[in-house]
C-alpha atoms as a PDB file:
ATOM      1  CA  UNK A   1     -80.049  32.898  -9.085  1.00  0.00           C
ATOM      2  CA  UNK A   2     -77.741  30.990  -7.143  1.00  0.00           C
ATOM      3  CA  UNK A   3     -74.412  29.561  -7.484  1.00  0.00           C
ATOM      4  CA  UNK A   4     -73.929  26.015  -5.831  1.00  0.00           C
ATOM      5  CA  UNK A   5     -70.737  24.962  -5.069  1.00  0.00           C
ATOM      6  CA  UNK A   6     -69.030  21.950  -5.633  1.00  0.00           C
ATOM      7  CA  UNK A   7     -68.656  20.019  -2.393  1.00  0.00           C
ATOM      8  CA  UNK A   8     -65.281  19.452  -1.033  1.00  0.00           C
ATOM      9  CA  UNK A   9     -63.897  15.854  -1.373  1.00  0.00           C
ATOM     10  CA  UNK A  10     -61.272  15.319   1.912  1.00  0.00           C
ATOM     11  CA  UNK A  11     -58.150  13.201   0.861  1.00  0.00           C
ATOM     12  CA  UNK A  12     -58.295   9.710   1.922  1.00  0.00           C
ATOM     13  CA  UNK A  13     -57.693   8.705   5.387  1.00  0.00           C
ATOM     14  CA  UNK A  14     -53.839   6.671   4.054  1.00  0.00           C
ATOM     15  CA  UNK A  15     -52.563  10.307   3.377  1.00  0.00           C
ATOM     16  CA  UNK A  16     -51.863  10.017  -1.100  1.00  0.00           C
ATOM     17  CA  UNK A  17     -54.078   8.228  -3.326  1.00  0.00           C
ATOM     18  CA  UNK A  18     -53.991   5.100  -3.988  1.00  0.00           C
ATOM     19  CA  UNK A  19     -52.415   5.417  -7.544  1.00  0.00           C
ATOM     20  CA  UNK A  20     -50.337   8.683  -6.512  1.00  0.00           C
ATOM     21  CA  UNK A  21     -48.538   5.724  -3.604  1.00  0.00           C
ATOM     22  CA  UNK A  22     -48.139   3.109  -6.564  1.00  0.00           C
ATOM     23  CA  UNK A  23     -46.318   5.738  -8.518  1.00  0.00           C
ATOM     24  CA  UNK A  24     -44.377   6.638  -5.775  1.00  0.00           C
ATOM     25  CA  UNK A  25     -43.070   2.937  -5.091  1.00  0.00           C
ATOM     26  CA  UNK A  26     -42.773   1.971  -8.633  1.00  0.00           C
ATOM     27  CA  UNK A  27     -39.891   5.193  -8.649  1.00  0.00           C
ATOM     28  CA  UNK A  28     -38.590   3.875  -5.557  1.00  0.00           C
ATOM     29  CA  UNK A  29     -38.006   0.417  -7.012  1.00  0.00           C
ATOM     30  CA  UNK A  30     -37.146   2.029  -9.965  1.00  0.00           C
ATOM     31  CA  UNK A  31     -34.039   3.942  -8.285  1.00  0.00           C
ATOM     32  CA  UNK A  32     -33.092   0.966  -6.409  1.00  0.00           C
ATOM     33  CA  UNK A  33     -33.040  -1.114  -9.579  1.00  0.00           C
ATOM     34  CA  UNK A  34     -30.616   1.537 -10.705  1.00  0.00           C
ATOM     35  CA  UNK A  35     -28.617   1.180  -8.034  1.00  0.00           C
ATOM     36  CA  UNK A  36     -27.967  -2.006  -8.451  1.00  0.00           C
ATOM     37  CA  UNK A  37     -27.274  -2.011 -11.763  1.00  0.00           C
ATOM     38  CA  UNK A  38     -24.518   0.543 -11.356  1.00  0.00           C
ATOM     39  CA  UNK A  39     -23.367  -1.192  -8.484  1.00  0.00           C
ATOM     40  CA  UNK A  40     -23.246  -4.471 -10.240  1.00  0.00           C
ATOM     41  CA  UNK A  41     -19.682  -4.476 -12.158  1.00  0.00           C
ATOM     42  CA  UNK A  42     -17.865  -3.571  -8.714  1.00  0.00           C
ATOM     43  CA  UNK A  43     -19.801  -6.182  -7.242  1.00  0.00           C
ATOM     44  CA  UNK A  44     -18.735  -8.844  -9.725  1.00  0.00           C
ATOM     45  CA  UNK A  45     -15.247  -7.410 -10.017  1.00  0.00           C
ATOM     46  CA  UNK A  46     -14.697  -8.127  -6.424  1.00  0.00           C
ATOM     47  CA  UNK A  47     -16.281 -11.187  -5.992  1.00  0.00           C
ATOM     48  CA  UNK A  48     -14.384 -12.802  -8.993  1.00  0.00           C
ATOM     49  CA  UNK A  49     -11.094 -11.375  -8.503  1.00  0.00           C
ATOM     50  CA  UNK A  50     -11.145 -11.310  -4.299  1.00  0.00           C
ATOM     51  CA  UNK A  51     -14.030 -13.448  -3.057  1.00  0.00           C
ATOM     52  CA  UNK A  52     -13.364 -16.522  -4.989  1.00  0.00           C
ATOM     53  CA  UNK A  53      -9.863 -16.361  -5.072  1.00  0.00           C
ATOM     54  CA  UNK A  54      -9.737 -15.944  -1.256  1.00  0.00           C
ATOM     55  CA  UNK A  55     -11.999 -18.841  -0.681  1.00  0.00           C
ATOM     56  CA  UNK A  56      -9.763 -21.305  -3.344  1.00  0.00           C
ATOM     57  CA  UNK A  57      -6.870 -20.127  -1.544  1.00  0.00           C
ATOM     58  CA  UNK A  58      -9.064 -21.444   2.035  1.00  0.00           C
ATOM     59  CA  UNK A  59      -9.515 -24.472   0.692  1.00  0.00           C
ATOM     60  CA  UNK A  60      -5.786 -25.405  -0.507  1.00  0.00           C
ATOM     61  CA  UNK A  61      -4.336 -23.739   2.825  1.00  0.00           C
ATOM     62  CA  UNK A  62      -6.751 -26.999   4.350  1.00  0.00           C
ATOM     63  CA  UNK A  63      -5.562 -29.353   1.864  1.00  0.00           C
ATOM     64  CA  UNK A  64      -2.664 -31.789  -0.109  1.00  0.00           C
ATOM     65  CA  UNK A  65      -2.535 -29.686  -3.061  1.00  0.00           C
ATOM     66  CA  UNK A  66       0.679 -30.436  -5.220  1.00  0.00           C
ATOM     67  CA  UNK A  67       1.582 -27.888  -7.985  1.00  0.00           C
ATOM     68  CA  UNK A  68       1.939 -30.931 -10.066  1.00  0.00           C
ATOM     69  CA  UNK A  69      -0.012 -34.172 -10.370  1.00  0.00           C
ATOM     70  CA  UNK A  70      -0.973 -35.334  -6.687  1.00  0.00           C
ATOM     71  CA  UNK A  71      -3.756 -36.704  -5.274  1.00  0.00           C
ATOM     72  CA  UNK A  72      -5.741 -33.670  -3.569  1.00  0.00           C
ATOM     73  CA  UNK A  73      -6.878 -34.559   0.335  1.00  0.00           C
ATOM     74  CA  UNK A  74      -8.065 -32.676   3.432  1.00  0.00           C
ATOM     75  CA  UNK A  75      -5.280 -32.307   5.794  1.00  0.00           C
ATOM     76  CA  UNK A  76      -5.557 -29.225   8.112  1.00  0.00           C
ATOM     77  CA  UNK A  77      -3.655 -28.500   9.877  1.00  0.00           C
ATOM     78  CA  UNK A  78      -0.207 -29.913   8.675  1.00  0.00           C
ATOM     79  CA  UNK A  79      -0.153 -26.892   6.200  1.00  0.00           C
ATOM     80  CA  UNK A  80       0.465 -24.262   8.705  1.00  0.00           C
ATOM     81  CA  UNK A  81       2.721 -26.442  10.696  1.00  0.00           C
ATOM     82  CA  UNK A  82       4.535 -27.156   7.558  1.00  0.00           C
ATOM     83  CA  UNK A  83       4.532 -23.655   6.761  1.00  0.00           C
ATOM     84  CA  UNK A  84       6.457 -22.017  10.438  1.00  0.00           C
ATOM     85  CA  UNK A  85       8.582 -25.172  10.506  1.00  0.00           C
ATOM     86  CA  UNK A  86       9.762 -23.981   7.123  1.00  0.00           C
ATOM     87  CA  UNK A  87      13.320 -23.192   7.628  1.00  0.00           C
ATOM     88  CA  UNK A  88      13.303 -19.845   5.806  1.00  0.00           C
ATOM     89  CA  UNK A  89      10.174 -18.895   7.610  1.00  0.00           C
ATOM     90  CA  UNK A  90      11.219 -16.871  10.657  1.00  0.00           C
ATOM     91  CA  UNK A  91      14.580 -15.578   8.854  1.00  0.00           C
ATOM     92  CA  UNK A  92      12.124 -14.066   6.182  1.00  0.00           C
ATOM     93  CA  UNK A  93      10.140 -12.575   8.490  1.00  0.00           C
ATOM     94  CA  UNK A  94      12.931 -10.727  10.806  1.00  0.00           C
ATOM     95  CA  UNK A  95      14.082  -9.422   7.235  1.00  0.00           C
ATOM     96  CA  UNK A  96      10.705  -8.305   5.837  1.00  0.00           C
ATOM     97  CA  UNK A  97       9.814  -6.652   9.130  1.00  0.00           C
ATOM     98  CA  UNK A  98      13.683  -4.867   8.878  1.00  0.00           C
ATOM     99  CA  UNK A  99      12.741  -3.688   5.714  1.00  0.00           C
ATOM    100  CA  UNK A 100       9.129  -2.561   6.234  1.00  0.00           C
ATOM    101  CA  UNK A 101      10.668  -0.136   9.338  1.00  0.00           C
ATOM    102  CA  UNK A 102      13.005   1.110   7.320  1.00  0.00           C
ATOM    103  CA  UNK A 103      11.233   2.130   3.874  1.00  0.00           C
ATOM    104  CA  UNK A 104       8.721   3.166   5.949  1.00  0.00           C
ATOM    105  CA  UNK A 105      10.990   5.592   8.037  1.00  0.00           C
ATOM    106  CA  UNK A 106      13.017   6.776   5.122  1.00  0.00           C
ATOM    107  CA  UNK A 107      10.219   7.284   2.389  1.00  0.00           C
ATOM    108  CA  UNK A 108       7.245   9.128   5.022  1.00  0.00           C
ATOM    109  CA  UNK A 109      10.605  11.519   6.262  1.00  0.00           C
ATOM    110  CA  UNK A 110      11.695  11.926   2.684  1.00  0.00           C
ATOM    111  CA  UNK A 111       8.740  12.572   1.681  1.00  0.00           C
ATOM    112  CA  UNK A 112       7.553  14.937   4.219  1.00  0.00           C
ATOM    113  CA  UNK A 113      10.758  16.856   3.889  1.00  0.00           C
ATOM    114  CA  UNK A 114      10.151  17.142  -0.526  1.00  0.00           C
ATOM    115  CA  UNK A 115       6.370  18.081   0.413  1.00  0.00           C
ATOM    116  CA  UNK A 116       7.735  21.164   2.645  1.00  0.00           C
ATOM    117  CA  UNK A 117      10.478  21.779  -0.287  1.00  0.00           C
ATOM    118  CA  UNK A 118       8.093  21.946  -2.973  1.00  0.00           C
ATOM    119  CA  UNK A 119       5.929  24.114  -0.688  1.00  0.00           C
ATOM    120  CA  UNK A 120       7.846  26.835   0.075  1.00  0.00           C
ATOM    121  CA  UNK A 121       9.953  27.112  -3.100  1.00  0.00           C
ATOM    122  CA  UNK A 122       8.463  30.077  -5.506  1.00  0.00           C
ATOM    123  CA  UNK A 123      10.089  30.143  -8.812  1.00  0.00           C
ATOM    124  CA  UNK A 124      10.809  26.414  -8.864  1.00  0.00           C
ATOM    125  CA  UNK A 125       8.069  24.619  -7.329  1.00  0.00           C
ATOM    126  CA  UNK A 126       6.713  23.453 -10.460  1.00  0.00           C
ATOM    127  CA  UNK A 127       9.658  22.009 -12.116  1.00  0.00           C
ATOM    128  CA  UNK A 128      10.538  20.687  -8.597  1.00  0.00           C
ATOM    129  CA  UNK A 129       7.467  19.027  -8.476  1.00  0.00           C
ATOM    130  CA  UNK A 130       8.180  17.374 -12.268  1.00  0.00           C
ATOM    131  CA  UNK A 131      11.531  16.352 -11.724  1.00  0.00           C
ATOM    132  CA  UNK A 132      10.199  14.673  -7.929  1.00  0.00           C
ATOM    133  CA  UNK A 133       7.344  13.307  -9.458  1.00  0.00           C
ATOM    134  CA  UNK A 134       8.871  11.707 -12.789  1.00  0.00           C
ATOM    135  CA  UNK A 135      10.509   8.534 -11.235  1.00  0.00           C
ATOM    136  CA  UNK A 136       7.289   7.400  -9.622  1.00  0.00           C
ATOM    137  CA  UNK A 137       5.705   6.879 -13.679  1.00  0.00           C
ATOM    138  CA  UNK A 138       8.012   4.073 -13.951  1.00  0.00           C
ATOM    139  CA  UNK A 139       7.260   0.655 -13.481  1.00  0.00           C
ATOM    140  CA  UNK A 140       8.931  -0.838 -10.546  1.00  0.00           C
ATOM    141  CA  UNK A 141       9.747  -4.263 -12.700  1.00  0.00           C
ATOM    142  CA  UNK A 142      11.189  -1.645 -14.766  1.00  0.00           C
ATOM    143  CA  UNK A 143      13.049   0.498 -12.233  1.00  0.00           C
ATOM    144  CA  UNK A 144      14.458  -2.707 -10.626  1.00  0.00           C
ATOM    145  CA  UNK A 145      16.029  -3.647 -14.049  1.00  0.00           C
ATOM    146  CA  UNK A 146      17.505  -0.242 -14.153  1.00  0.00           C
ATOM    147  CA  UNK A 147      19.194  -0.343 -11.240  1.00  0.00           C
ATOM    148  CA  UNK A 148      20.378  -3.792 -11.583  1.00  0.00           C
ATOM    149  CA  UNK A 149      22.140  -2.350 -14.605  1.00  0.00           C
ATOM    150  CA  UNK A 150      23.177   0.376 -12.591  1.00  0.00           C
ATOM    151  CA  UNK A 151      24.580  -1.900  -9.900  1.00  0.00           C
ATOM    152  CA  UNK A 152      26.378  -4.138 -12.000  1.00  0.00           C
ATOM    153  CA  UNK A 153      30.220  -3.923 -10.935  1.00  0.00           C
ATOM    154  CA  UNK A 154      31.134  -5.266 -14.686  1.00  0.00           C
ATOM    155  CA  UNK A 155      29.043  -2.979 -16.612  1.00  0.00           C
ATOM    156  CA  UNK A 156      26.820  -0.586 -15.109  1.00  0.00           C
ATOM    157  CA  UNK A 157      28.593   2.934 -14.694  1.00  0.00           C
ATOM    158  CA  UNK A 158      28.190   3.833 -10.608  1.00  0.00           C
ATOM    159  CA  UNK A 159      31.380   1.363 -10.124  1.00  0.00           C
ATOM    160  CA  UNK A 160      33.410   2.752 -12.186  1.00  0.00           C
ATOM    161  CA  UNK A 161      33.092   5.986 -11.517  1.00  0.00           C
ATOM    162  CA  UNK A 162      33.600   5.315  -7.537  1.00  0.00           C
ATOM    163  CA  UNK A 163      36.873   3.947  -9.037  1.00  0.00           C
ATOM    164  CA  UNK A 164      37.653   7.035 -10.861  1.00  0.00           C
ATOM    165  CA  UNK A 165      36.760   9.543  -8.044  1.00  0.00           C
ATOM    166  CA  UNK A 166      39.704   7.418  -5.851  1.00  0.00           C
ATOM    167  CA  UNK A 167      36.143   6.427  -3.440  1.00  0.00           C
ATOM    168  CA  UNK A 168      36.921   2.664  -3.844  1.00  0.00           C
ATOM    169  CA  UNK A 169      39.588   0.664  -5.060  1.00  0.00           C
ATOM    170  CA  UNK A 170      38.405  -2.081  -6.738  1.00  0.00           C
ATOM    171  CA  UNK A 171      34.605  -2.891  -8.071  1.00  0.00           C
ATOM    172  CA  UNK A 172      32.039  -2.592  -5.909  1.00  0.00           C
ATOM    173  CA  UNK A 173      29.256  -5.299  -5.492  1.00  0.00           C
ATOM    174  CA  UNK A 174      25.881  -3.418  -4.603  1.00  0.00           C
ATOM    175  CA  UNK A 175      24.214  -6.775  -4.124  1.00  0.00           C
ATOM    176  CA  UNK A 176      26.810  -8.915  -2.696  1.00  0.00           C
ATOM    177  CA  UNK A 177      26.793  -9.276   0.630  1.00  0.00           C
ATOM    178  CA  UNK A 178      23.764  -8.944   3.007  1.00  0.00           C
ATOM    179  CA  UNK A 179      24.074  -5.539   4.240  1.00  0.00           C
ATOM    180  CA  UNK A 180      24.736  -3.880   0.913  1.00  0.00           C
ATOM    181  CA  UNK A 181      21.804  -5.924  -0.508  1.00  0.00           C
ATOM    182  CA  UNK A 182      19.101  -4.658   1.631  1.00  0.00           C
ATOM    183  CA  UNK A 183      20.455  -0.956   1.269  1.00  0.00           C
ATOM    184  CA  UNK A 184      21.049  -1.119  -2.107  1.00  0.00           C
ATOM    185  CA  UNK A 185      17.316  -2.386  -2.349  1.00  0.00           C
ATOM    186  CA  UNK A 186      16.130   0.341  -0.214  1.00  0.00           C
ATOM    187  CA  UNK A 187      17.863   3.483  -2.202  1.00  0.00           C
ATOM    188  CA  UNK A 188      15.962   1.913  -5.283  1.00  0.00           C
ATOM    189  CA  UNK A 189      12.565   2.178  -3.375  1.00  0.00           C
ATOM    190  CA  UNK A 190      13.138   5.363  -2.015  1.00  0.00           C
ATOM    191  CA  UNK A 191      14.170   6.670  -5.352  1.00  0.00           C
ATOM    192  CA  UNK A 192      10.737   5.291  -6.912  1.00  0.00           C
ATOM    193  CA  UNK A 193       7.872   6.050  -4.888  1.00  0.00           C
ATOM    194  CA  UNK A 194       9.571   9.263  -2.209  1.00  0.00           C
ATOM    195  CA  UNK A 195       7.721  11.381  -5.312  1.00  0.00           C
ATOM    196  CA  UNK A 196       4.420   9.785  -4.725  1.00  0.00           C
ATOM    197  CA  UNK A 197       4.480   9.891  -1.135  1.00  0.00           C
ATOM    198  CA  UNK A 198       5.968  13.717  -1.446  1.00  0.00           C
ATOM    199  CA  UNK A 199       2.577  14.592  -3.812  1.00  0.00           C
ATOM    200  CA  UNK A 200       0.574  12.546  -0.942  1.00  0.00           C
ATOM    201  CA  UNK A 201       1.533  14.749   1.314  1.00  0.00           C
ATOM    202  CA  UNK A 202       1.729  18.026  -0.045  1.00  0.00           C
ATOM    203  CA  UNK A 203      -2.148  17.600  -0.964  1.00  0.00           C
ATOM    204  CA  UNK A 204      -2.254  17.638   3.129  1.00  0.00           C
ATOM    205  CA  UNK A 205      -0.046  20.523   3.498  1.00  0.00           C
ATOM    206  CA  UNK A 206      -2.392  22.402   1.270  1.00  0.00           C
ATOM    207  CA  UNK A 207      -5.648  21.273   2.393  1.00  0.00           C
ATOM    208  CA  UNK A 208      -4.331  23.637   5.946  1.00  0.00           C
ATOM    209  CA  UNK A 209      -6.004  26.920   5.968  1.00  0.00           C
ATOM    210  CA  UNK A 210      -3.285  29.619   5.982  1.00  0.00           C
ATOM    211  CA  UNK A 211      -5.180  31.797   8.633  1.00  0.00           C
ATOM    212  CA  UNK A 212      -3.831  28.915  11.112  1.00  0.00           C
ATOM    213  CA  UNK A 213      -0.357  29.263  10.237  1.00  0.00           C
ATOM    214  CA  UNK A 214      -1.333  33.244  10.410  1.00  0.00           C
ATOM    215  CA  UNK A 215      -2.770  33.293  13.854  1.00  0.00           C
ATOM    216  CA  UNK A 216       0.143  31.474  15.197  1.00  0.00           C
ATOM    217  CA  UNK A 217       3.033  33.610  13.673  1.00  0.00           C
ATOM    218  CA  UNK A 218       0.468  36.830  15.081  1.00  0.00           C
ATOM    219  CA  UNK A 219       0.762  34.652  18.565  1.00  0.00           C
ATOM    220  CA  UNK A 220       5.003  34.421  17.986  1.00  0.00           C
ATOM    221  CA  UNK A 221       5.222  31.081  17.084  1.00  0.00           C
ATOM    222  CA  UNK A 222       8.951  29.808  15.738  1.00  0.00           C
ATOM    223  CA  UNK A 223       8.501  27.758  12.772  1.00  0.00           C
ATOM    224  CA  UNK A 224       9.956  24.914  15.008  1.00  0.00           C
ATOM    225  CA  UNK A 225       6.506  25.259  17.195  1.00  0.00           C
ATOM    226  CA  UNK A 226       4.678  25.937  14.109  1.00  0.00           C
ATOM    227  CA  UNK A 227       5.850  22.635  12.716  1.00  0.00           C
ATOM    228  CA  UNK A 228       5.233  20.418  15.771  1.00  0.00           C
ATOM    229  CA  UNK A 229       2.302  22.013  17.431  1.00  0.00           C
ATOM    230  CA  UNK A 230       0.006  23.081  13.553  1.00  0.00           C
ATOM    231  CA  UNK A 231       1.275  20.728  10.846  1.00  0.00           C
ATOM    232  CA  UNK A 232       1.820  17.529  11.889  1.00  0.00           C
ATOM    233  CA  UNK A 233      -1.693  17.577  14.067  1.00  0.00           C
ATOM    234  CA  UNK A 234      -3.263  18.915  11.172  1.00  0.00           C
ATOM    235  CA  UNK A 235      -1.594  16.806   8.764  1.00  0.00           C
ATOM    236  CA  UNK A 236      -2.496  13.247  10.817  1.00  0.00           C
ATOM    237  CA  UNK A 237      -4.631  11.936   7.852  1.00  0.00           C
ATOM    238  CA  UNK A 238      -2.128  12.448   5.401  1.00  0.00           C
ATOM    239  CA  UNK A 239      -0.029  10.811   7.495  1.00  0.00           C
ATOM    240  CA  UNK A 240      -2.257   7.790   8.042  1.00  0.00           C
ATOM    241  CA  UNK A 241      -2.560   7.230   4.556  1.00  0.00           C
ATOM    242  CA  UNK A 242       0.880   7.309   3.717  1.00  0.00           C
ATOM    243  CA  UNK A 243       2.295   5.252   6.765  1.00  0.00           C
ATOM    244  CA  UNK A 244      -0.908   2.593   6.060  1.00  0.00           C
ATOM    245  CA  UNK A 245       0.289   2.109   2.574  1.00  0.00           C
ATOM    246  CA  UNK A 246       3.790   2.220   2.820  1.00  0.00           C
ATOM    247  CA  UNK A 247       3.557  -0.863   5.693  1.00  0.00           C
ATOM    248  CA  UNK A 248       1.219  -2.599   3.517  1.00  0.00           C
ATOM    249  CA  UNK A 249       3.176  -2.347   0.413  1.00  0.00           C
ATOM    250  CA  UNK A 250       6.408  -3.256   2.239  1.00  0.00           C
ATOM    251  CA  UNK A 251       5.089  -6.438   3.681  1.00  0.00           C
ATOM    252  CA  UNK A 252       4.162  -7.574   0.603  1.00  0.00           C
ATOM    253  CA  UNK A 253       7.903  -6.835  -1.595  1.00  0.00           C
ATOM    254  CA  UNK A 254       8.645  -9.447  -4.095  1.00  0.00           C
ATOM    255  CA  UNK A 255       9.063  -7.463  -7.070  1.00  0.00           C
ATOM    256  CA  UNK A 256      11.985  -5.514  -6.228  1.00  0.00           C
ATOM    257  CA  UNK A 257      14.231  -8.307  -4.320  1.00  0.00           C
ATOM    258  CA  UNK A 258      13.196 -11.145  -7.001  1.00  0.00           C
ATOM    259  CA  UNK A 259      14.548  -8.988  -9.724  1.00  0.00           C
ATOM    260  CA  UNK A 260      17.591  -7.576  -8.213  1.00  0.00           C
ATOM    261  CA  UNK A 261      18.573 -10.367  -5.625  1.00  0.00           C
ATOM    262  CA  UNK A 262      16.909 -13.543  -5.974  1.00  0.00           C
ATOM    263  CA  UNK A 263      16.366 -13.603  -2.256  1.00  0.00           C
ATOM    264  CA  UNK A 264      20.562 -13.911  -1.783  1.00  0.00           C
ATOM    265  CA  UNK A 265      23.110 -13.724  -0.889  1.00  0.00           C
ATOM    266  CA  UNK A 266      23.306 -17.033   1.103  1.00  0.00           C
ATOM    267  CA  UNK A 267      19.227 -16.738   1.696  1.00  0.00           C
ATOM    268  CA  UNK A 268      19.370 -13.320   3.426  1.00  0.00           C
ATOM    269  CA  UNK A 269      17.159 -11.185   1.666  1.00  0.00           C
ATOM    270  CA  UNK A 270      14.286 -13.468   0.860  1.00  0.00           C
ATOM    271  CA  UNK A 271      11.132 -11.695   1.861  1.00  0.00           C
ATOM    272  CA  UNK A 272       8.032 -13.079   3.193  1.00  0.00           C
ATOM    273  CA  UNK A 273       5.745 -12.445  -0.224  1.00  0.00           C
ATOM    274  CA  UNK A 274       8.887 -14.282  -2.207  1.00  0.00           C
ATOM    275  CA  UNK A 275       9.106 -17.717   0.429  1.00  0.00           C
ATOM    276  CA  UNK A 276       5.474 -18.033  -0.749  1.00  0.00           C
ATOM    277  CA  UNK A 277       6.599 -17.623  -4.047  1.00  0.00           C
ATOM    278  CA  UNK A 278       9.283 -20.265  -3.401  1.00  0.00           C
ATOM    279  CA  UNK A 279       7.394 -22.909  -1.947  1.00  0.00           C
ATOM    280  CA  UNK A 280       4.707 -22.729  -4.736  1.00  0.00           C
ATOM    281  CA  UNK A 281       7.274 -22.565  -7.960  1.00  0.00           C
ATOM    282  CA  UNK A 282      10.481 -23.675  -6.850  1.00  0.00           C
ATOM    283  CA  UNK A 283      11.508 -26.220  -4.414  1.00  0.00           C
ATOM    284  CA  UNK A 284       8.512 -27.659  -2.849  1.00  0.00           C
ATOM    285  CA  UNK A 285       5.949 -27.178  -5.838  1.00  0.00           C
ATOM    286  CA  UNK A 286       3.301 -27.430  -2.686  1.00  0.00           C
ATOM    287  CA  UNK A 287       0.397 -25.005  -3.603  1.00  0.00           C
ATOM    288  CA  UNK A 288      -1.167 -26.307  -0.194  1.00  0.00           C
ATOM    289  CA  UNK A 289       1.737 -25.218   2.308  1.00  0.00           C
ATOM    290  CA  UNK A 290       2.300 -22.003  -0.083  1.00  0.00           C
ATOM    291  CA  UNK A 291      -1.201 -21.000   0.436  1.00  0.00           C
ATOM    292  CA  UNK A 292      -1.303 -21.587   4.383  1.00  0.00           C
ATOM    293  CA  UNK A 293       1.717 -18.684   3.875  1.00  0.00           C
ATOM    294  CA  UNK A 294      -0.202 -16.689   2.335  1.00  0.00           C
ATOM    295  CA  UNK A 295      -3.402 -17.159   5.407  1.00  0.00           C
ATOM    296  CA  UNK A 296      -0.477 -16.149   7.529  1.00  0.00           C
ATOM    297  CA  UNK A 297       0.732 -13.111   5.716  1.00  0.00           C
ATOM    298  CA  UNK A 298      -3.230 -11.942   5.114  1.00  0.00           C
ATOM    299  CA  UNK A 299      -3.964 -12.443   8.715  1.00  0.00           C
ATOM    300  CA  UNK A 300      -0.532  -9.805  10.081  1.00  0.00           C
ATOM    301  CA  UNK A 301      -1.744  -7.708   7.444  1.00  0.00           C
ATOM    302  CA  UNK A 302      -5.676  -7.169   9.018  1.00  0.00           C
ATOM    303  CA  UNK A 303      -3.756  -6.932  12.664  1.00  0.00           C
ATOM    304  CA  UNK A 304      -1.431  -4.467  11.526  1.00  0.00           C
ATOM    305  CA  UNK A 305      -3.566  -2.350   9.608  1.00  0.00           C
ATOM    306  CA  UNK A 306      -6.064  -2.140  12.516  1.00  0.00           C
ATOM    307  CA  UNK A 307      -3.370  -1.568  14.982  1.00  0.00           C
ATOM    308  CA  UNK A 308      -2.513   1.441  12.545  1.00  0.00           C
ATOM    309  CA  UNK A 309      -5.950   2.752  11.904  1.00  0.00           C
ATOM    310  CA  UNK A 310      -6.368   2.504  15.744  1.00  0.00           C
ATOM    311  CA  UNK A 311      -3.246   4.303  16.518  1.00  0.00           C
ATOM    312  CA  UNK A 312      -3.712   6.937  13.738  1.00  0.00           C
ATOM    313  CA  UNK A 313      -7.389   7.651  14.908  1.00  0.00           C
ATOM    314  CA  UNK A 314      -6.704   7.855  18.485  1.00  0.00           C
ATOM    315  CA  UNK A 315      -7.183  11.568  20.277  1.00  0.00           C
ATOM    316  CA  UNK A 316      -3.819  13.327  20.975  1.00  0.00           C
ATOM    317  CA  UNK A 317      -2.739  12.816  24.575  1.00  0.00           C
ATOM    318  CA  UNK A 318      -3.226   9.167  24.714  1.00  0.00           C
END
């Protein structure tokens, strides 16, 4: 008796079956649905709180837009105009581009030099660390009230105890004249965020394999050579990131010089973020001219930041 076998059905000529490709595109969807749907809070996030705003801020820059009651009008491009004939404008800028090169200088140096402190120490690295690390919690509303406390010549203490030591002879006004203003300014920021920037940049300093540093000491590198020729090179990202931020955030100080200065003495420290400010809220009350500012100030920041991200990225040598 024979067996007969079953004969053998070939797969269809499209590769899977018909209901096997179904299946296969309803899980596709399926994930892509998903994606979406987790995808769909940032979305909405950034188109209500950048999107719109930017385009509102489009249309007033283009338009008579009072604070107050006014009637509301195209009239690009007398905003702009308005704006750089602003007498303030150009002095604001020279002073926010002063202090952008030199919080930038002092707080990626700073902080480089606390990263290669904290580093190297053995015992102490983690309470050095802490104690680097715990002004950067505060608030900077809050640290700028502290210091304008602190640089009070009636009643905050640094004053009178430059008296005591014989360093000055009468009370000292941090904020009084121009110079002492923007310095004055300057030790508060680097006192607030050289912790953040140190942490930044130790994370790079770590993220270097030590067999580098090995193979160099083996090849009788100084630490000098070590330094210039291993860890900045290999610490360029690091660097990026800090120098990209620090610019940015610079640019755009208002907190720090509203609290402590109010953009004076005699106009001189009135930054670029606080004119807008000005023109809005005080003064002018001109929402239209204020927002052509701001145009202004988002359009340096996209140059700058590309000039940075170009420079940063570019091969060593050229």
């Amino acid at each position: 008796m024979s067996v007969q076998q079953a004969p053998v059905i070939p797969p269809p000529a499209g590769g899977l079956p018909p209901r096997s490709r179904a299946r296969r595109l309803r899980s596709s969807r399926g994930a892509a649905l998903r994606g979406w749907a987790y995808a769909a809070p940032t979305a909405l996030f950034v188109l209500v709180f950048f999107v719109l705003p930017i385009l509102l801020v489009g249309q007033m820059s283009v338009s008579d837009w009072p604070l107050l009651a006014g009637n509301r009008g195209f009239n690009a491009p007398d905003n702009f105009r308005d704006a750089v004939d602003n007498r303030f404008f150009w002095d604001s800028v020279v002073f926010t581009l002063t202090y952008t090169v030199i919080a930038t200088v002092l707080l990626i140096g700073l902080g480089l030099g606390l990263a290669l402190l904290v580093q190297e120490s053995g015992r102490w690295k983690g309470f050095l660390r802490t104690a680097i690390l715990v002004p950067s919690a505060l608030g900077l509303a809050s640290a700028s009230l502290l210091f304008y406390a602190l640089y009070s010549p009636q009643s905050g203490p640094i004053s009178p105890l430059l008296e005591a030591l014989g360093l000055v002879e009468g009370p000292v006004s941090f904020l009084g004249s121009p110079g002492a203003a923007l310095w004055s300014t300057v030790f508060l920021i680097v006192w607030r965020f050289a912790g953040f920037y140190m942490l930044l940049l130790l994370v790079g300093l770590q993220g270097i394999p030590h067999d580098v540093f090995e193979a160099a000491r083996m090849d009788g590198a100084n630490r000098r050579q070590t330094f210039a020729r291993i860890t900045l090179p290999l610490l360029r990202p690091s660097l990026a990131l800090c120098t990209i931020m620090c610019v940015t955030g610079s640019l755009l100080a208002f907190d720090q010089f509203y609290i402590l200065t109010k953009g004076g003495p005699d106009n001189s420290t009135i930054t670029v973020v606080q004119l807008i400010y000005n023109v809005a809220f005080q003064g002018q009350n001109d929402l239209g001219i204020a927002a052509a500012l701001s145009f202004i100030v988002l359009a340096a920041l996209v140059v700058i930041n590309v000039v940075q991200f170009r420079a940063m990225r570019a091969p060593e040598g050229k």
